[in-house]
C-alpha atoms as a PDB file:
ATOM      1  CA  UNK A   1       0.890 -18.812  17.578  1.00  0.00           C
ATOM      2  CA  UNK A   2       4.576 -17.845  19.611  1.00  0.00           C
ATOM      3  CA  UNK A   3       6.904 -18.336  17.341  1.00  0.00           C
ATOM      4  CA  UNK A   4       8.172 -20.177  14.312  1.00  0.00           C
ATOM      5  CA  UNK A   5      11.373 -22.352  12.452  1.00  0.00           C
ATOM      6  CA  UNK A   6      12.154 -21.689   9.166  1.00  0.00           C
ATOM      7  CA  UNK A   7      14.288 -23.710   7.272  1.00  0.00           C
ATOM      8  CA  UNK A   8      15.025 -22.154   4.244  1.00  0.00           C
ATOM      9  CA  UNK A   9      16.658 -23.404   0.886  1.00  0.00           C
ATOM     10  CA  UNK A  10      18.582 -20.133  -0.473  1.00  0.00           C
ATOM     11  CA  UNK A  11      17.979 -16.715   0.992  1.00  0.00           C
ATOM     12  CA  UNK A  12      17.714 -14.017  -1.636  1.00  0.00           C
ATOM     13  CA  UNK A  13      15.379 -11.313  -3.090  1.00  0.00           C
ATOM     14  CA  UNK A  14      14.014 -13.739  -5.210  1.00  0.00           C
ATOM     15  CA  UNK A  15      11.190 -16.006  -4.488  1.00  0.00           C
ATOM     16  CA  UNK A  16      11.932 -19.600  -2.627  1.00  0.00           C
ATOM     17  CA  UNK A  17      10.496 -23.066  -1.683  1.00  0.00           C
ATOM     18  CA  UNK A  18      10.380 -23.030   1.760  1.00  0.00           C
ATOM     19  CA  UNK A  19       8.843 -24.787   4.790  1.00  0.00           C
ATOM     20  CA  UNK A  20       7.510 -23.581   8.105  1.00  0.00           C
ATOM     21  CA  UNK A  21       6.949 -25.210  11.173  1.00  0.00           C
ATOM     22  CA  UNK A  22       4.781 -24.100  13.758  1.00  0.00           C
ATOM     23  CA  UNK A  23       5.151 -23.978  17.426  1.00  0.00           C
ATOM     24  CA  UNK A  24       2.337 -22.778  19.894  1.00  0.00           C
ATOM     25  CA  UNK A  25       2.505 -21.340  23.277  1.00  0.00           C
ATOM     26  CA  UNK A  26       1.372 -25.138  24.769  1.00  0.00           C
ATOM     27  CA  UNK A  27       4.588 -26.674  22.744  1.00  0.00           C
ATOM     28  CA  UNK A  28       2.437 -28.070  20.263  1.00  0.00           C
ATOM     29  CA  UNK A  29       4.106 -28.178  16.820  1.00  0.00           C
ATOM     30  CA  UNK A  30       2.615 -28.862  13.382  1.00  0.00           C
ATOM     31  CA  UNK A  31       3.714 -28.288   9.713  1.00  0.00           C
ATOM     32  CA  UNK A  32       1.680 -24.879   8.325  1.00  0.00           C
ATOM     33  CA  UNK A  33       2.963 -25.661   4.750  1.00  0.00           C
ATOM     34  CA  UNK A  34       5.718 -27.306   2.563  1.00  0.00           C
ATOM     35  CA  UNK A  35       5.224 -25.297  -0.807  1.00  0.00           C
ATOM     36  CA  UNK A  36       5.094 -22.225  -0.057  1.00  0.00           C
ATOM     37  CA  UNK A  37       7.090 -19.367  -1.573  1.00  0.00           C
ATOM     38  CA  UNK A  38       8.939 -16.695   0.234  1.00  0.00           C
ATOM     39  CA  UNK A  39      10.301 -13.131  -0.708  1.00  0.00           C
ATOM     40  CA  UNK A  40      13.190 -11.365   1.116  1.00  0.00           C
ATOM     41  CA  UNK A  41      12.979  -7.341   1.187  1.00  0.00           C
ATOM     42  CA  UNK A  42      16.885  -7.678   1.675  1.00  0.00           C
ATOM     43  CA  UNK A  43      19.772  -9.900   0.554  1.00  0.00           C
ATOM     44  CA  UNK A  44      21.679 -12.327   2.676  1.00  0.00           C
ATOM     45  CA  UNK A  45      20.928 -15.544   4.533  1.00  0.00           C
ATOM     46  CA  UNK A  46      19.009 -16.821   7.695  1.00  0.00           C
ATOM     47  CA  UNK A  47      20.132 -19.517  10.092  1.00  0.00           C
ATOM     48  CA  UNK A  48      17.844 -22.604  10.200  1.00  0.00           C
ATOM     49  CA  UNK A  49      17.493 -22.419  13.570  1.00  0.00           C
ATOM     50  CA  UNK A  50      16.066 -18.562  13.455  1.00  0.00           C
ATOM     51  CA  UNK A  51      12.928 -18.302  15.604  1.00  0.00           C
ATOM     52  CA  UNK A  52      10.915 -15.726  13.741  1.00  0.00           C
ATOM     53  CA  UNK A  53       7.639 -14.552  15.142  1.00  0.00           C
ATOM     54  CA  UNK A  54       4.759 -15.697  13.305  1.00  0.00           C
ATOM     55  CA  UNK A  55       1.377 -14.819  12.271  1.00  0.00           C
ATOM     56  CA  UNK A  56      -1.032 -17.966  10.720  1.00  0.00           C
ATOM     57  CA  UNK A  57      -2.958 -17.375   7.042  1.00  0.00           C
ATOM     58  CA  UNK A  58      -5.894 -19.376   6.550  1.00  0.00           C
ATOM     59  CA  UNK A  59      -8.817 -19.488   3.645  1.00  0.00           C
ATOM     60  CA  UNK A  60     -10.808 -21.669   1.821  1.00  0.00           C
ATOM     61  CA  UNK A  61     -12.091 -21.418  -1.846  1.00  0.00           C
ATOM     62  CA  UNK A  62     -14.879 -23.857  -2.960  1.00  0.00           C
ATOM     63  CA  UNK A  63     -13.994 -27.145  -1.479  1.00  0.00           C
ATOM     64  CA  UNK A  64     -10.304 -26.305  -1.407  1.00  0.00           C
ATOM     65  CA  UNK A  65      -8.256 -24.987   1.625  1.00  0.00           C
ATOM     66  CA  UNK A  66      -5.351 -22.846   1.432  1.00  0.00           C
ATOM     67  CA  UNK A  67      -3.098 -21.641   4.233  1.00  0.00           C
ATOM     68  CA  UNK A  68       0.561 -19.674   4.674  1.00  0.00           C
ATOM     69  CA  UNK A  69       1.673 -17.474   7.116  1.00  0.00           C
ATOM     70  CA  UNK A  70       3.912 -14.191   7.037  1.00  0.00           C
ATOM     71  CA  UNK A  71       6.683 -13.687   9.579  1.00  0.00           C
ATOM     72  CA  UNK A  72       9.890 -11.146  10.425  1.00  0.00           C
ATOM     73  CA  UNK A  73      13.502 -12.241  11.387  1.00  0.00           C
ATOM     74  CA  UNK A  74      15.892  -9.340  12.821  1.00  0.00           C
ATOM     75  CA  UNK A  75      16.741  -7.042   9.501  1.00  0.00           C
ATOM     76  CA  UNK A  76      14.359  -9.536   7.388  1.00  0.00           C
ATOM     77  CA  UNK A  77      11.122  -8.801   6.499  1.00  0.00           C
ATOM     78  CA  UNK A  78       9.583 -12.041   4.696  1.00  0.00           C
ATOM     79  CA  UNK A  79       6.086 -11.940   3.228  1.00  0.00           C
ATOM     80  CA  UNK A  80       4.847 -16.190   2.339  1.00  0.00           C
ATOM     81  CA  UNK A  81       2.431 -16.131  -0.508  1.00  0.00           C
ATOM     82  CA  UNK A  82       0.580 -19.609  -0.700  1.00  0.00           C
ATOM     83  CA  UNK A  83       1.020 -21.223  -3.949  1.00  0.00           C
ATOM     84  CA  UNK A  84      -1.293 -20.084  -6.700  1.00  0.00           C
ATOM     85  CA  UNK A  85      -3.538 -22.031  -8.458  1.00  0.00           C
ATOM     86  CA  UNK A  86      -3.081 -23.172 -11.929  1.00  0.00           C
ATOM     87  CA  UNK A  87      -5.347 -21.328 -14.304  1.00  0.00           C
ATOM     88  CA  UNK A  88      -6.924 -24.486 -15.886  1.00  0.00           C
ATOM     89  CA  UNK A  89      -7.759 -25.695 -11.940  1.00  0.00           C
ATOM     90  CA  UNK A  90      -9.799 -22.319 -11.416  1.00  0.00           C
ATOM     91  CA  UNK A  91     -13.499 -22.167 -12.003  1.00  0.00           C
ATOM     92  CA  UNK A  92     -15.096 -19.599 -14.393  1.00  0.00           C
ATOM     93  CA  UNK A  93     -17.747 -16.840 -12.973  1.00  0.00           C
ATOM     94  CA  UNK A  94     -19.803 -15.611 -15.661  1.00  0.00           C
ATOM     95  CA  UNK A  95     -19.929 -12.203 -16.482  1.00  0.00           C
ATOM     96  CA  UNK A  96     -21.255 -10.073 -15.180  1.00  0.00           C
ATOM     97  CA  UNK A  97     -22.017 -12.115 -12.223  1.00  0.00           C
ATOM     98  CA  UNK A  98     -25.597 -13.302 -11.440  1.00  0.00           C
ATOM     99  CA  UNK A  99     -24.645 -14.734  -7.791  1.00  0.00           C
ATOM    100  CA  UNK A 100     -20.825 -13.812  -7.312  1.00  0.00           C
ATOM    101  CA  UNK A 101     -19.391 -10.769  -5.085  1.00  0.00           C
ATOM    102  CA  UNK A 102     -16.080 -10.241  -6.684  1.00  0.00           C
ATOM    103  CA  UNK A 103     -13.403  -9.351  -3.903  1.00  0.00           C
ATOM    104  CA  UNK A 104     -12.210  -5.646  -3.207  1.00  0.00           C
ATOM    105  CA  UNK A 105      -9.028  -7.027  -2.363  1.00  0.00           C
ATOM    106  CA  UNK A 106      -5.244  -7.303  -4.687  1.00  0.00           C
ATOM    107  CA  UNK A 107      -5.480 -10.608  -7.079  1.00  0.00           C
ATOM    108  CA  UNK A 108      -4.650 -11.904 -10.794  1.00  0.00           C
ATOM    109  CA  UNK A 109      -7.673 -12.304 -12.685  1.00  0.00           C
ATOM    110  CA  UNK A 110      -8.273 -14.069 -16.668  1.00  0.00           C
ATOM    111  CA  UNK A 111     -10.940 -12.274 -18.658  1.00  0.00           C
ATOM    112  CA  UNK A 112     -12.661 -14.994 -21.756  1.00  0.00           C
ATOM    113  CA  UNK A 113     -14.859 -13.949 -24.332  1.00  0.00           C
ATOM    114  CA  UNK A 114     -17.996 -15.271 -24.844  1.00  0.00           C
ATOM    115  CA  UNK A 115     -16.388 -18.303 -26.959  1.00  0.00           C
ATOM    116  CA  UNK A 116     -14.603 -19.393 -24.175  1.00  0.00           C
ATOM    117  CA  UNK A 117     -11.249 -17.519 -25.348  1.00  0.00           C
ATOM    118  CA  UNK A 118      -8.789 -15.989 -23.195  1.00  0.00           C
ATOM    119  CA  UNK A 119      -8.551 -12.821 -23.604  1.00  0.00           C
ATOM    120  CA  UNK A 120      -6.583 -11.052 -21.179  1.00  0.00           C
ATOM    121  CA  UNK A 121      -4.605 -11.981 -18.012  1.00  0.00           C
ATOM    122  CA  UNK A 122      -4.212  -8.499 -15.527  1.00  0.00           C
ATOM    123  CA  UNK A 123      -3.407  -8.137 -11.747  1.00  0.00           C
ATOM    124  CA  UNK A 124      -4.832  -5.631  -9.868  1.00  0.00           C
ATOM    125  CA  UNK A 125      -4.782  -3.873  -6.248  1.00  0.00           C
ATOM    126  CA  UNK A 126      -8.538  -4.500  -6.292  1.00  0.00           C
ATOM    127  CA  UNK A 127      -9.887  -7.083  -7.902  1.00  0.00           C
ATOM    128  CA  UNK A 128     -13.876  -5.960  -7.970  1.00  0.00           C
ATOM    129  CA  UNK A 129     -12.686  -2.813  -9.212  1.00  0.00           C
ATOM    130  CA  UNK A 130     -10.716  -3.824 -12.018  1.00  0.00           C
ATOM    131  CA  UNK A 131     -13.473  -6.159 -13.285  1.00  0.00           C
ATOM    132  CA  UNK A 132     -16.284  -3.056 -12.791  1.00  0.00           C
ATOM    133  CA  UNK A 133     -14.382  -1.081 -15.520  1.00  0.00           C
ATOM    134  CA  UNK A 134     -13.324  -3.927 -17.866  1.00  0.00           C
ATOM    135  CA  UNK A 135     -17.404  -4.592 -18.110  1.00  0.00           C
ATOM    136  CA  UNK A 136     -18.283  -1.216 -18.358  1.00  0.00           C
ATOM    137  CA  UNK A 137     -15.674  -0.463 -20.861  1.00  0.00           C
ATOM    138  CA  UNK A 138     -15.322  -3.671 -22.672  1.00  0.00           C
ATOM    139  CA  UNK A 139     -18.442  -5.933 -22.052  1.00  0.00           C
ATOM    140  CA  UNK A 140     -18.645  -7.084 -25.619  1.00  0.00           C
ATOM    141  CA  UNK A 141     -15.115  -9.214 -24.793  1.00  0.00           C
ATOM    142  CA  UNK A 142     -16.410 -10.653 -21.170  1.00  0.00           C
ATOM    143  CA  UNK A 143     -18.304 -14.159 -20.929  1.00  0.00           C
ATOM    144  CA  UNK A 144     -16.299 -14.813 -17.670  1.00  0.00           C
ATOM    145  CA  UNK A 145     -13.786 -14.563 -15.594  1.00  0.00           C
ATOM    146  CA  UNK A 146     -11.032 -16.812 -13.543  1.00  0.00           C
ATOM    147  CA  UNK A 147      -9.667 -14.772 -10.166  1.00  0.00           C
ATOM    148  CA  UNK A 148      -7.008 -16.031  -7.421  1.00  0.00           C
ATOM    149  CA  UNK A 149      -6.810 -13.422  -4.681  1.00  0.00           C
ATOM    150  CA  UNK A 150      -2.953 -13.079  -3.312  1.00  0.00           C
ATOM    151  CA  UNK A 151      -2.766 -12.385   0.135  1.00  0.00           C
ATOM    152  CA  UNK A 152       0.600 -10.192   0.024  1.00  0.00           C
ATOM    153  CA  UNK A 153       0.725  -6.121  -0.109  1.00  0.00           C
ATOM    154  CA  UNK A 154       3.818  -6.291  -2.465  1.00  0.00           C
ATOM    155  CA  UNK A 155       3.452  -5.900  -6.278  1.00  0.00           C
ATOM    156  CA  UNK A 156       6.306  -8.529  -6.837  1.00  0.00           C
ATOM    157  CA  UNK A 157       3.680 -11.409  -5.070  1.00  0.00           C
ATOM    158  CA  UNK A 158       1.360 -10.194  -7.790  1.00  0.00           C
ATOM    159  CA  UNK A 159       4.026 -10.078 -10.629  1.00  0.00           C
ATOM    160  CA  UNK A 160       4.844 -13.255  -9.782  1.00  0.00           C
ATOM    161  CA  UNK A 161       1.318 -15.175  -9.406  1.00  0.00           C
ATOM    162  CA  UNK A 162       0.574 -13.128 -13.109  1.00  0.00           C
ATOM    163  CA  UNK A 163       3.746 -14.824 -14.444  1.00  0.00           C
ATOM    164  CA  UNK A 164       2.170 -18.212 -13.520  1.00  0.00           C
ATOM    165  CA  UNK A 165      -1.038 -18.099 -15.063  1.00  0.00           C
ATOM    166  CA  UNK A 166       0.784 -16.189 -18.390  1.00  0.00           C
ATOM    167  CA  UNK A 167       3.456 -18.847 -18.587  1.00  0.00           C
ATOM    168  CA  UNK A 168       0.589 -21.508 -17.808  1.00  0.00           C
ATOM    169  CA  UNK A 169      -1.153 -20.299 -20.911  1.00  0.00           C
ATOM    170  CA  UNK A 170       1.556 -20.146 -23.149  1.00  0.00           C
ATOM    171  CA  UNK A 171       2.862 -23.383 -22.523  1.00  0.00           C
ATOM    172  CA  UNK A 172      -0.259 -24.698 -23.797  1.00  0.00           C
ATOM    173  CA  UNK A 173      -1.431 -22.785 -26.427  1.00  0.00           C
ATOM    174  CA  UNK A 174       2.385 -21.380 -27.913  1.00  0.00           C
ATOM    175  CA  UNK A 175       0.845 -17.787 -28.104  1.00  0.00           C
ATOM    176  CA  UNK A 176       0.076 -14.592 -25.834  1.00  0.00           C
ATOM    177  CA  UNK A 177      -3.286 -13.306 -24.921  1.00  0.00           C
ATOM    178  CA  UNK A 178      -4.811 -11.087 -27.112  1.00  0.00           C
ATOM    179  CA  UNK A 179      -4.895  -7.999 -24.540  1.00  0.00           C
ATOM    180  CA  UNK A 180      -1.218  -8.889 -23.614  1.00  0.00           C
ATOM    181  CA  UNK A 181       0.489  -8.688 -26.586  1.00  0.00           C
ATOM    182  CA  UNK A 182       2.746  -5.744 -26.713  1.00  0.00           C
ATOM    183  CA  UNK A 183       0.810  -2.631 -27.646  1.00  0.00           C
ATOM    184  CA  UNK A 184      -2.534  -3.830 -26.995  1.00  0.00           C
ATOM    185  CA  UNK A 185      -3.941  -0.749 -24.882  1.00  0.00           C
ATOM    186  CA  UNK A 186      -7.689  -2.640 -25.162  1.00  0.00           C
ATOM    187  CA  UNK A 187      -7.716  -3.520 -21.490  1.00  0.00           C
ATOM    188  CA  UNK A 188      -5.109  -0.951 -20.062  1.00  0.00           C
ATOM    189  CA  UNK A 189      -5.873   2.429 -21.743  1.00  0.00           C
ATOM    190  CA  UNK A 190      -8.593   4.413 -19.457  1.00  0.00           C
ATOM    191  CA  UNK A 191     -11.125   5.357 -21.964  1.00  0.00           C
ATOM    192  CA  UNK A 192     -11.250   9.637 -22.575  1.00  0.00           C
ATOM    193  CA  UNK A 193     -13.764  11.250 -20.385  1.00  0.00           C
ATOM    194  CA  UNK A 194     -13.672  15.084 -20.528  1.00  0.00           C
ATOM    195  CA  UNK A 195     -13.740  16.311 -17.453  1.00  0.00           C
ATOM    196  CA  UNK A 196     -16.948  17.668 -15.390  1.00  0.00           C
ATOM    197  CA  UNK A 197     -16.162  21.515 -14.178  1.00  0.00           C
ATOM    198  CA  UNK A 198     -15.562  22.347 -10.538  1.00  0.00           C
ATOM    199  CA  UNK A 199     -18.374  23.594  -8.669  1.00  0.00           C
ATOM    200  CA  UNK A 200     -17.671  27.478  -8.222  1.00  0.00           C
ATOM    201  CA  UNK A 201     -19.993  29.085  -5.294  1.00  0.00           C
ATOM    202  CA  UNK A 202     -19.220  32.777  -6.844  1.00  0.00           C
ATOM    203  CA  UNK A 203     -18.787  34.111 -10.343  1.00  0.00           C
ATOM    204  CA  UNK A 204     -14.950  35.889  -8.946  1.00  0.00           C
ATOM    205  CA  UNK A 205     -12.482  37.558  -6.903  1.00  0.00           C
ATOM    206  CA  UNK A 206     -14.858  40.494  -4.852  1.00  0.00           C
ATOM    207  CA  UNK A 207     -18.448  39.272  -5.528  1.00  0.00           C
ATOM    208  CA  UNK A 208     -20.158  40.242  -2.592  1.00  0.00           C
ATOM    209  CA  UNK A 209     -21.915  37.362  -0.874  1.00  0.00           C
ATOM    210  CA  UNK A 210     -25.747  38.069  -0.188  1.00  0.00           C
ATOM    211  CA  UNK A 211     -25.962  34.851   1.845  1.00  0.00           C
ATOM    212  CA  UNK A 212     -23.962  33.096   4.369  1.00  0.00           C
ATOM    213  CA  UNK A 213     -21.021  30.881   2.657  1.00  0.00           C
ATOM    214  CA  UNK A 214     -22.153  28.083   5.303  1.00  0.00           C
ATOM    215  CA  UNK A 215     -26.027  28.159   3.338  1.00  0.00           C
ATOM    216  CA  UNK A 216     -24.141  27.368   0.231  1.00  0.00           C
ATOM    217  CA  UNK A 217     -22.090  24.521   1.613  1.00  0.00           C
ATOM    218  CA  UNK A 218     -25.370  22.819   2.821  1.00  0.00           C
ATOM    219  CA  UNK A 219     -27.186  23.802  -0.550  1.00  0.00           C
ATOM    220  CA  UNK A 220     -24.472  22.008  -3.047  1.00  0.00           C
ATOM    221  CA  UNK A 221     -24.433  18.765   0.152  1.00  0.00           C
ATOM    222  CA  UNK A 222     -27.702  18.821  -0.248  1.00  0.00           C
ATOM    223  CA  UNK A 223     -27.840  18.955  -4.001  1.00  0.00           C
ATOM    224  CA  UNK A 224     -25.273  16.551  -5.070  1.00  0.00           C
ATOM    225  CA  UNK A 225     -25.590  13.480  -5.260  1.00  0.00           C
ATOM    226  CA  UNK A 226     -21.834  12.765  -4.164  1.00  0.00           C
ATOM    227  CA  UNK A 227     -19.651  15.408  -3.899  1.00  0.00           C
ATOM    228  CA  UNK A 228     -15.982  15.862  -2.775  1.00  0.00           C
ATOM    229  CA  UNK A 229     -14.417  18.962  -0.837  1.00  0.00           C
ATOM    230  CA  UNK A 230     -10.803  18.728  -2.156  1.00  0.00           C
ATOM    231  CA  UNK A 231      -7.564  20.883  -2.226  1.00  0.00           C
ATOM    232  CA  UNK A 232      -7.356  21.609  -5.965  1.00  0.00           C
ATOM    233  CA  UNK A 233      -9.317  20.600  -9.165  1.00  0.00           C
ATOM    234  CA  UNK A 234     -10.751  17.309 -10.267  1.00  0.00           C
ATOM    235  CA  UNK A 235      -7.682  17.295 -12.994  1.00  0.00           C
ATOM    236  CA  UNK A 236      -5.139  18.615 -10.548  1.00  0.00           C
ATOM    237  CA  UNK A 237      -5.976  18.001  -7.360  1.00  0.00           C
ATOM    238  CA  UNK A 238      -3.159  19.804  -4.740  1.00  0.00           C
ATOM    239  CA  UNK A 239      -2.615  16.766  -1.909  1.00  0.00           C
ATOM    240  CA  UNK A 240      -1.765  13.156  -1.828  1.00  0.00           C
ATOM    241  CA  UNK A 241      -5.372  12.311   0.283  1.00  0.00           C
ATOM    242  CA  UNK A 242      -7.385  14.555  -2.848  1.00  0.00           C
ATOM    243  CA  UNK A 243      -5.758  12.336  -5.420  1.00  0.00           C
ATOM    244  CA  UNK A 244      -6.802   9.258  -3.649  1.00  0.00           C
ATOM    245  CA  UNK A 245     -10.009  10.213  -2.775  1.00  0.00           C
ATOM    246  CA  UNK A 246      -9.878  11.659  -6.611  1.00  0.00           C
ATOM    247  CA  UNK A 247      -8.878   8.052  -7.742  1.00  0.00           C
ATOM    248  CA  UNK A 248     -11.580   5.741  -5.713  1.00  0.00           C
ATOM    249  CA  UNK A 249     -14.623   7.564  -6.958  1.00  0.00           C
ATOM    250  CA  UNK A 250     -12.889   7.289 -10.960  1.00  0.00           C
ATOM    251  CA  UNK A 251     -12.512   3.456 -10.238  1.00  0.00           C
ATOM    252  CA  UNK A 252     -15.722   2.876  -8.828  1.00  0.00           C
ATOM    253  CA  UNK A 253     -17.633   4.620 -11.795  1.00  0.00           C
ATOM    254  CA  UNK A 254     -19.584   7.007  -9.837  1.00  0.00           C
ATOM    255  CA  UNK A 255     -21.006  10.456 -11.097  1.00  0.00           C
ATOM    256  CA  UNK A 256     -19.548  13.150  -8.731  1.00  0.00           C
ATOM    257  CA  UNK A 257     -19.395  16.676  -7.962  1.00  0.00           C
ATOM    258  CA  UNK A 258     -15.749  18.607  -6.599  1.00  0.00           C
ATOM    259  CA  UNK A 259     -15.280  21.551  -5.052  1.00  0.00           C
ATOM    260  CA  UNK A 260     -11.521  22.917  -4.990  1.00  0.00           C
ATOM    261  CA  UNK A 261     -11.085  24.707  -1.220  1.00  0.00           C
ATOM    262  CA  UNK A 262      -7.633  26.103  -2.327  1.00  0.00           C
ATOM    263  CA  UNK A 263     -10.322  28.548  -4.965  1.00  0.00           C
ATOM    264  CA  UNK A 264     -10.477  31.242  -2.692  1.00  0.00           C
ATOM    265  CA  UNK A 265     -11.551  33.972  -5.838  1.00  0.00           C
ATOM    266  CA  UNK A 266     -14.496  31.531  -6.423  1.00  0.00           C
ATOM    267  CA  UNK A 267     -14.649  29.426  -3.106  1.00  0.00           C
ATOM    268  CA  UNK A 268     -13.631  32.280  -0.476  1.00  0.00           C
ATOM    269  CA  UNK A 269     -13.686  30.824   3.420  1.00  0.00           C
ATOM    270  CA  UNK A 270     -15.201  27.220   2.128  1.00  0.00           C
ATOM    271  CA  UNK A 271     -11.337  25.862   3.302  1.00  0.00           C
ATOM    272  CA  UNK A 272     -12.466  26.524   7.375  1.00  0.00           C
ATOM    273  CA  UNK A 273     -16.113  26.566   6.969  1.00  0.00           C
ATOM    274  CA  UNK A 274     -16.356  22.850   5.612  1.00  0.00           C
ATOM    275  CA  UNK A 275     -14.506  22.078   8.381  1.00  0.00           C
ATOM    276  CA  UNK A 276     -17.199  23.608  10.976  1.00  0.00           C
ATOM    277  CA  UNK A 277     -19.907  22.577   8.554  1.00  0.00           C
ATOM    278  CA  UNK A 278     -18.681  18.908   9.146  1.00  0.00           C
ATOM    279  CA  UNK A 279     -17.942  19.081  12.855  1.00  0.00           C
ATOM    280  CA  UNK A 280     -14.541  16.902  10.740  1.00  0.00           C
ATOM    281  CA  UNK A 281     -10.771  18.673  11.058  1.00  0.00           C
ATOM    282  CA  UNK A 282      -9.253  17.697   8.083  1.00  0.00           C
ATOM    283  CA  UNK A 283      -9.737  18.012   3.830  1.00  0.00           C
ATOM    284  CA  UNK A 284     -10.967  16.383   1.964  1.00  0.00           C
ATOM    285  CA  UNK A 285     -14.637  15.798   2.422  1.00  0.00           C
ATOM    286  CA  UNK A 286     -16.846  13.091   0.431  1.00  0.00           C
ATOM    287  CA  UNK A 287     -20.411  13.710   1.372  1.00  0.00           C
ATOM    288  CA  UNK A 288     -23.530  11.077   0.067  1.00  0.00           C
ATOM    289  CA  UNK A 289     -26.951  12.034  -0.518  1.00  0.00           C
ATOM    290  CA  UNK A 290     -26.564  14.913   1.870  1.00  0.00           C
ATOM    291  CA  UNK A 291     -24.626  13.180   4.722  1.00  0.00           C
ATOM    292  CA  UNK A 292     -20.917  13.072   5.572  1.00  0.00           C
ATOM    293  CA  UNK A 293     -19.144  10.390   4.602  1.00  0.00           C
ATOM    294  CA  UNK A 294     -14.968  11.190   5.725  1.00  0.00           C
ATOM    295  CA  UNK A 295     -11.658  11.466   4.165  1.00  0.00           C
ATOM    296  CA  UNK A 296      -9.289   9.578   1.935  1.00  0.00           C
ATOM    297  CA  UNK A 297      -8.689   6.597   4.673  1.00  0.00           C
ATOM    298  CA  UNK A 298     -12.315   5.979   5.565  1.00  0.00           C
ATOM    299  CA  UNK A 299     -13.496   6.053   2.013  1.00  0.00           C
ATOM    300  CA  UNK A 300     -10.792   3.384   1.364  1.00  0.00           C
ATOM    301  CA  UNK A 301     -11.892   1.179   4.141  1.00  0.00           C
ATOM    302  CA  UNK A 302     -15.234   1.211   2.604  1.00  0.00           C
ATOM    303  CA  UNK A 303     -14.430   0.555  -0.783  1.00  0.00           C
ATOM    304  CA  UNK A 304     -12.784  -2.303   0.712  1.00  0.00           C
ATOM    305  CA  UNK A 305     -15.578  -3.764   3.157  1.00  0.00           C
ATOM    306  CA  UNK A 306     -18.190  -3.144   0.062  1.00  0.00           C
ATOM    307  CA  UNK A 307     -19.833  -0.753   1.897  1.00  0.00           C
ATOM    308  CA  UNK A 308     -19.344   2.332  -0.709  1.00  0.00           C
ATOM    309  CA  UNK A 309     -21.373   0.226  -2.978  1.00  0.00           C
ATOM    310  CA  UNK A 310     -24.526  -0.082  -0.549  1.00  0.00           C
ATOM    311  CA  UNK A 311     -24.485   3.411   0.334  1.00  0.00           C
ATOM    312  CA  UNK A 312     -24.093   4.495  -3.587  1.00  0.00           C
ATOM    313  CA  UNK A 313     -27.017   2.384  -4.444  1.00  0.00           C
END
């Protein structure tokens, strides 16, 4: 697709009604969508006649079909969102699934009970991820679940679709969802883990090693079933990639094992010898049943292909 009109109905950082013609490279032109929404990062207006470059959205849910685009003009950055669903148009997926994959990807989702009664309405970044810990940390309130995934990066596109579905409910029924209602931490407050200790390779500062620091590094790979080098300790980790990295294994409910680098009374030379032990230049280091898995960026992609899951299992 070359390029794009826009005819827009007020230009603003709130959302719109817009609609979007297309217009290929062989001249060809064809409506993408009449009721759509649009978000402007910055104030101000654009011409009708803007030609905006263009990039076609496309999807299909059951025997529906959705489609949108997201395009730039000059100074404007402008995400579409296609139209979201109304909740009572959404098919339930019992929980926890028998047949369904649930999406690692950002979406609004509506948990029921096993009555039938809504019980919460949540957005999330990741959608399977969200539902793993509601069912592992509230099971007795999930008979099944309605999802939408939005195809926009920005929190306000999920904000808004959430809005929908709560105003949707409300409408109907005159009252809130039970895990909505202010002060109801039942499907927001992490539950209290303590906190596994940090694997320490010596007892302290000036312990003489007896064995190369490189046998230990393979020992505890070897040993652990998952196990992340990171700068700084499983509460406190030191870098922005060690958080993340820190943060996906939490979400996905997996048992792991951390070693802090930084430790050098307790950990002395693991900081450049993980990185030779790895043949990898950078910290930190997830390694899986013995084999090296990356960093913070490749772990994400994986989480969000569902390949973390195979390998865990």
């Amino acid at each position: 697709m070359a390029s794009a009109i826009c005819s827009v109905a007020s230009a603003s950082s709130f959302t719109r009604m817009i609609s979007v013609s297309s217009k290929s490279k062989s001249g060809h032109e064809s409506r993408i969508r009449s009721d759509a929404r649009v978000s402007f990062v910055r104030r101000g207006s654009i011409p009708t006649s803007s030609v905006l470059s263009c990039r076609s959205l496309s999807w299909r849910v059951g025997r529906k079909s959705y489609s949108g685009c997201s395009f730039s003009a000059g100074q404007y950055d402008c995400g579409i969102v296609c139209s979201v669903r109304k909740l009572a148009d959404v098919e339930h997926v019992e929980l926890p699934p028998k047949d369904t994959t649930f999406p690692a990807a950002p979406g609004i989702y509506a948990v029921y009970d096993k009555e039938g009664d809504l019980q919460y309405v949540g957005l999330t970044r990741r959608v399977s991820t969200s539902l793993d810990i509601h069912l592992k940390e509230n099971s007795e309130l999930c008979g099944s679940v309605k999802f939408e995934v939005i195809d926009a990066p920005e929190r306000a596109a999920l904000t808004d679709a959430w809005k929908v579905w709560m105003e949707e409910h409300i409408n109907i029924t005159g009252k809130v969802p039970p895990g909505n209602v202010s002060g109801n931490t039942t499907w927001t407050a992490k539950k209290p883990r303590r906190a596994k200790p940090d694997i320490l390779l010596t007892p302290g500062a000036h312990v003489k090693l007896n064995v190369p620091i490189e046998d230990l590094i393979d020992k505890v790979v070897k040993d652990c079933n998952v196990v992340a080098f990171i700068k700084g300790t499983r509460t406190s980790p030191q870098c922005g990639f060690s958080h993340r990295v820190l943060t996906i294994l939490n979400d996905l409910g997996v048992d792991y094992e951390t070693l802090n680098v930084l430790d050098e009374d307790h950990n002395p030379g693991v900081r450049e010898a993980i990185k030779k032990y790895s043949e990898w230049p950078t910290i930190p280091q997830v390694y899986v049943k013995g084999e090296f898995v990356g960093g913070a960026d490749v772990l994400d992609e994986m989480v969000q292909s569902g390949e973390i899951k195979q390998l865990l299992n």
